[in-house]
N, C-alpha and C. Protein backbone atom coordinates (compact mmCIF):
# COMPACT_ATOMS: atom_id res chain seq x y z
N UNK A 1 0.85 -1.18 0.00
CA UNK A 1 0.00 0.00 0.00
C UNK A 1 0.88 1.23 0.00
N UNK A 2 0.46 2.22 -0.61
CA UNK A 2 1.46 3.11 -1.43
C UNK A 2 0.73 4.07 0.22
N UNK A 3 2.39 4.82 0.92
CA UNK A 3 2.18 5.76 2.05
C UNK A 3 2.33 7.01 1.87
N UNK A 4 2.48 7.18 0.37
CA UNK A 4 2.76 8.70 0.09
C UNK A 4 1.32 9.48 0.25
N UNK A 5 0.92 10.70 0.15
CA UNK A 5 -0.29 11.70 -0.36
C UNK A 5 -0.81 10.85 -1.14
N UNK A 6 -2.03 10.84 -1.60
CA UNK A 6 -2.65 10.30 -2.86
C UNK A 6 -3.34 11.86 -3.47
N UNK A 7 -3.68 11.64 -4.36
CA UNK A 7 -4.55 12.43 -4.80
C UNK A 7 -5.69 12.01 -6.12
N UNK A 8 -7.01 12.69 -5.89
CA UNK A 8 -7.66 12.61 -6.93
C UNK A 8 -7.65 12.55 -8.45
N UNK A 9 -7.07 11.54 -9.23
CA UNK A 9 -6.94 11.94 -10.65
C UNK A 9 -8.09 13.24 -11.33
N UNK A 10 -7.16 13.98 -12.07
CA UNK A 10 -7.83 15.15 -12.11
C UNK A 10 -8.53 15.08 -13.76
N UNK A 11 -8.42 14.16 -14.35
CA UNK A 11 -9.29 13.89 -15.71
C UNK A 11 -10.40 13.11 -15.17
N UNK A 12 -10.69 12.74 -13.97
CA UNK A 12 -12.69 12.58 -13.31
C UNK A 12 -13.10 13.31 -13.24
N UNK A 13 -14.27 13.26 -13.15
CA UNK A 13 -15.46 14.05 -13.17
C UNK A 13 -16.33 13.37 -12.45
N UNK A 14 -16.79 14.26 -11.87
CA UNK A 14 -17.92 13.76 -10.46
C UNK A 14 -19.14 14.61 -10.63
N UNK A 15 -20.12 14.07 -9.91
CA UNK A 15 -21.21 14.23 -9.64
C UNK A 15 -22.35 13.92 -9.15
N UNK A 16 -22.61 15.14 -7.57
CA UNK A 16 -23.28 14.76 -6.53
C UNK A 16 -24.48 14.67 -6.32
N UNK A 17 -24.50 13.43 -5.89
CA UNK A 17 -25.85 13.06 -6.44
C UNK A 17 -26.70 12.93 -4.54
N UNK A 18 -26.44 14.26 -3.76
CA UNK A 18 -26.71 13.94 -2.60
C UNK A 18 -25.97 12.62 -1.34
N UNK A 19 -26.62 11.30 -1.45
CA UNK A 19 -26.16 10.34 -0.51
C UNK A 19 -25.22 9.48 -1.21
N UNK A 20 -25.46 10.24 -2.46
CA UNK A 20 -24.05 9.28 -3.59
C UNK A 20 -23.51 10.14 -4.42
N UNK A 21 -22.25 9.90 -4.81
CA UNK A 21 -21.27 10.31 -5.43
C UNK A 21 -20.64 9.55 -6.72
N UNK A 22 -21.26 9.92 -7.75
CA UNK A 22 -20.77 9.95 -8.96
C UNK A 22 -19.27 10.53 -9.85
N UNK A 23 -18.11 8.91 -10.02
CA UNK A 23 -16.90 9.70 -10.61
C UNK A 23 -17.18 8.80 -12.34
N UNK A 24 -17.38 9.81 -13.03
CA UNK A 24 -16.66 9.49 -14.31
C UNK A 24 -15.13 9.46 -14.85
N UNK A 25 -14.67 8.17 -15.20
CA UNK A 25 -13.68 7.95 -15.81
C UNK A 25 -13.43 8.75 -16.69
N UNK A 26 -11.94 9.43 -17.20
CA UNK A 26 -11.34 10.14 -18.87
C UNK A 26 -12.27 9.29 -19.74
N UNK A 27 -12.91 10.08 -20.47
CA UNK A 27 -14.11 9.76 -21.85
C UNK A 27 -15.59 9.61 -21.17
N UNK A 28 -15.20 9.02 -19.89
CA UNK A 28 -16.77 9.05 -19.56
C UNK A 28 -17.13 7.68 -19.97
N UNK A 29 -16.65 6.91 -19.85
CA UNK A 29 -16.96 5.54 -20.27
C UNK A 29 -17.23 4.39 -19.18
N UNK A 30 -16.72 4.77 -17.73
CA UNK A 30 -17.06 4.43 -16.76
C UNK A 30 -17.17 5.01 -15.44
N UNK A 31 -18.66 4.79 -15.41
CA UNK A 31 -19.02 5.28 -14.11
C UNK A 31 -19.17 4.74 -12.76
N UNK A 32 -18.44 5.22 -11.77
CA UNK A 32 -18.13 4.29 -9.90
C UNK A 32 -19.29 5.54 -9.20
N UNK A 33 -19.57 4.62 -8.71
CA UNK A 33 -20.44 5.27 -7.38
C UNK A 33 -20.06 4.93 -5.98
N UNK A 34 -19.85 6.29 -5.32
CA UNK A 34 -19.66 5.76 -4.12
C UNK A 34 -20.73 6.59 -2.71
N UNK A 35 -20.59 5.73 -1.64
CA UNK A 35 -21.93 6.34 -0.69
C UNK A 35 -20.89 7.15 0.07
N UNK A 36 -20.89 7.44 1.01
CA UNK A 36 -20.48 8.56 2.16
C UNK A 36 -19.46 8.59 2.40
N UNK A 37 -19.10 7.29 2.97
CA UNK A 37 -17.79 6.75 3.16
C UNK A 37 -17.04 6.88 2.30
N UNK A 38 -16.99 6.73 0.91
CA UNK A 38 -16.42 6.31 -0.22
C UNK A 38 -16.14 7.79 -0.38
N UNK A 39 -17.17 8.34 -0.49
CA UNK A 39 -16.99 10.50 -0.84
C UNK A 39 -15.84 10.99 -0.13
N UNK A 40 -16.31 10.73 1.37
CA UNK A 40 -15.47 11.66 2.20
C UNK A 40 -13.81 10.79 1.91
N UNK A 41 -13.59 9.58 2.33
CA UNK A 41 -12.48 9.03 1.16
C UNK A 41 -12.10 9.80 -0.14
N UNK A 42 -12.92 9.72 -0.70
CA UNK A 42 -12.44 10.30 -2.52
C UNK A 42 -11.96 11.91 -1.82
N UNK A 43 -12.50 12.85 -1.14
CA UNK A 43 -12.67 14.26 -0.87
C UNK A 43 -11.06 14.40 -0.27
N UNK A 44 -10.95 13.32 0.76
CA UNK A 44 -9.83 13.40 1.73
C UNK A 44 -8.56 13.19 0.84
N UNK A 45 -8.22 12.67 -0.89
CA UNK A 45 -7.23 12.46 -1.15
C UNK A 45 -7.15 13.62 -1.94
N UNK A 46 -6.15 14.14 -1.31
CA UNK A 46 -5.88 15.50 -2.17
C UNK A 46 -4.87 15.99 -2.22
N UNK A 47 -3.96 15.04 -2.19
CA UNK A 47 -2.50 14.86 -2.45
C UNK A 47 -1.76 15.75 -1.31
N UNK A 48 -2.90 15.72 0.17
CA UNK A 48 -1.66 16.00 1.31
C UNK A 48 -1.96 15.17 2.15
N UNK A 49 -2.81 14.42 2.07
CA UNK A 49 -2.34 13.23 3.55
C UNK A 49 -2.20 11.89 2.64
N UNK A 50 -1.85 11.20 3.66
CA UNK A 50 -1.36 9.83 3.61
C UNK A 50 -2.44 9.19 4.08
N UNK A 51 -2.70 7.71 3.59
CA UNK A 51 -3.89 6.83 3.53
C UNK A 51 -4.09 7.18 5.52
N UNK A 52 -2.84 6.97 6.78
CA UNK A 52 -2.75 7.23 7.67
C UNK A 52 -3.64 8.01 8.58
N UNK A 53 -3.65 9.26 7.57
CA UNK A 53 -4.63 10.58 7.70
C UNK A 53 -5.67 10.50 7.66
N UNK A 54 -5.86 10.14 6.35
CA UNK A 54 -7.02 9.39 5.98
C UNK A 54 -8.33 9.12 7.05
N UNK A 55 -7.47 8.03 7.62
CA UNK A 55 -8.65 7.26 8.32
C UNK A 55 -8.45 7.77 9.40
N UNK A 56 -7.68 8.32 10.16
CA UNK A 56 -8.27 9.55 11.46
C UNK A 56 -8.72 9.88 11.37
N UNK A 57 -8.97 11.29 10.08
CA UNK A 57 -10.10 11.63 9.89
C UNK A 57 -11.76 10.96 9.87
N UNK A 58 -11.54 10.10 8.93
CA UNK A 58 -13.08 9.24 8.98
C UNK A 58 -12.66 9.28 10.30
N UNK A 59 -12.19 7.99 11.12
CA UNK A 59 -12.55 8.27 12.53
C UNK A 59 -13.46 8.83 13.32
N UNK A 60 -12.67 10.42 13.11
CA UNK A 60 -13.36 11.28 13.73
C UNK A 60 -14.43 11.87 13.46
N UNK A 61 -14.51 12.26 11.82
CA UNK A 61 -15.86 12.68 11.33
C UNK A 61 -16.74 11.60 11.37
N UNK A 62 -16.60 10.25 11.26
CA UNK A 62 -17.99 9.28 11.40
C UNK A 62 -18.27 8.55 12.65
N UNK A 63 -17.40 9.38 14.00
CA UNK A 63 -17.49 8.68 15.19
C UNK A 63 -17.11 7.10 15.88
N UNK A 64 -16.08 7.08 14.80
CA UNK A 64 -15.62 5.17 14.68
C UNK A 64 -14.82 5.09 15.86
N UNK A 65 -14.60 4.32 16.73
CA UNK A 65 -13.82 3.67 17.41
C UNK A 65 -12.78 2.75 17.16
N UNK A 66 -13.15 2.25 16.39
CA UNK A 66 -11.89 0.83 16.34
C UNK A 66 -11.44 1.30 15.22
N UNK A 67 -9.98 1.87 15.71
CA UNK A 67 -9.03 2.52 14.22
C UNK A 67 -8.84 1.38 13.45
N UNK A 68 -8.36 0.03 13.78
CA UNK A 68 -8.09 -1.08 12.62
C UNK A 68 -9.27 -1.36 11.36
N UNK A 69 -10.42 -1.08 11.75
CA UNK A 69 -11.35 -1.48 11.09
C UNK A 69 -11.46 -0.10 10.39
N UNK A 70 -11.24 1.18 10.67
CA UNK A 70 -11.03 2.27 9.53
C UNK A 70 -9.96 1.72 8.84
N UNK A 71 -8.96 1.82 8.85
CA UNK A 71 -7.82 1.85 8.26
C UNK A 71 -7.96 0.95 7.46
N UNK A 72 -8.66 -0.76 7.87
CA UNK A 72 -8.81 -1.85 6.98
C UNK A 72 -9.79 -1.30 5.73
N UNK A 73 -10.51 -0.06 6.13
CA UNK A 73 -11.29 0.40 5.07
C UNK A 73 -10.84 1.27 4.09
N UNK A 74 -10.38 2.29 4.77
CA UNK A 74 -9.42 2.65 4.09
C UNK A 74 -8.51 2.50 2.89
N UNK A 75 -7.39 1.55 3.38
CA UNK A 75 -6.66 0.90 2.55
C UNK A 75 -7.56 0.07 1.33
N UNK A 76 -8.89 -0.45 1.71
CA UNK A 76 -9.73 -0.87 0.15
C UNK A 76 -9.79 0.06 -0.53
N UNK A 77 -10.88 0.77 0.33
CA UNK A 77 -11.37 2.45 -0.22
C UNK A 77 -9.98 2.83 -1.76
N UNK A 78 -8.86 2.70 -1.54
CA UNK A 78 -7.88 3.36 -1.91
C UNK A 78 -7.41 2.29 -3.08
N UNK A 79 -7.01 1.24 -2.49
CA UNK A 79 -6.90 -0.22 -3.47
C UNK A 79 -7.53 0.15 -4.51
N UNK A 80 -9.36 -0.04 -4.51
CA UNK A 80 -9.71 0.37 -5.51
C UNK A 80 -9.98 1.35 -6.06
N UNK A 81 -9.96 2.26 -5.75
CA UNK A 81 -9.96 3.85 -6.41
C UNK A 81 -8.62 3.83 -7.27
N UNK A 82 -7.26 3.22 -6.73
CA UNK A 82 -6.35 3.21 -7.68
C UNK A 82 -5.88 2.66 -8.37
N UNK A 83 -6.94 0.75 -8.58
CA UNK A 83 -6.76 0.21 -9.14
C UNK A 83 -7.51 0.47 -10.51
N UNK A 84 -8.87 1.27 -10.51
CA UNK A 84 -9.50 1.71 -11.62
C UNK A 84 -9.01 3.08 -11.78
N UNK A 85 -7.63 3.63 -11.83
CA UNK A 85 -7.21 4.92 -12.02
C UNK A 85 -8.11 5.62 -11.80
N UNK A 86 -8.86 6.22 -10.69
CA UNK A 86 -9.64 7.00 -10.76
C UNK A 86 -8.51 8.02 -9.59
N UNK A 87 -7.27 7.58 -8.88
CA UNK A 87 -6.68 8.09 -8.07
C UNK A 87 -4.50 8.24 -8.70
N UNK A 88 -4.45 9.42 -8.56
CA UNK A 88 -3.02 9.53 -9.26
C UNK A 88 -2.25 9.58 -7.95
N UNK A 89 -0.55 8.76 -8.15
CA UNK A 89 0.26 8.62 -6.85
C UNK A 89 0.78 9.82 -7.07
C-alpha cells in the first residue's frame, strides 16, 4: 500500500448526487459510485495526507472507534480507487 499523499486523478469528473457520489472515468466511459464513506475518502485524497490521515479523519468525522477497522477500510477504499485509475500517486 502506497504511504505517500494520494490524490484525486484530475481527468474525473464527479457528480453529486446527494447520498451518492458519482466519478466518471477520462471519456466518460465508466461510471463508480460511491456512498459517504467512499466521498469523504475520494474528498480526503488530495495529495496531502497519507492513507494514515485518511482514516483519522473518517474516525473522527464518522465517530468510529476501532481505528483497525477504519484503516482496513481505508486501505480498500484506496486499493480500488487506484486500481481503476480514478486516483493519481
Amino acid at each position: 500500500m502506497n504511504v505517500l499523499p494520494l490524490r484525486r486523478n484530475p481527468s474525473v469528473l464527479e457528480q453529486d448526487l446527494g447520498d451518492e457520489l458519482l466519478l466518471y472515468s477520462a471519456g466518460g466511459q465508466d461510471v463508480h459510485v460511491l456512498n459517504a464513506t467512499g466521498r469523504a475518502v475520494w474528498r480526503l485524497c488530495d495529495g496531502q495526507r497519507s492513507p494514515q490521515e485518511i482514516a483519522a479523519q473518517l474516525q473522527t468525522q464518522f465517530s468510529q472507534t476501532d481505528e483497525r477497522n477504519v484503516m482496513a477500510d481505508v486501505q480498500r477504499m484506496i486499493a480500488d480507487l487506484t486500481e481503476r485509475q480514478l486516483l493519481a500517486g
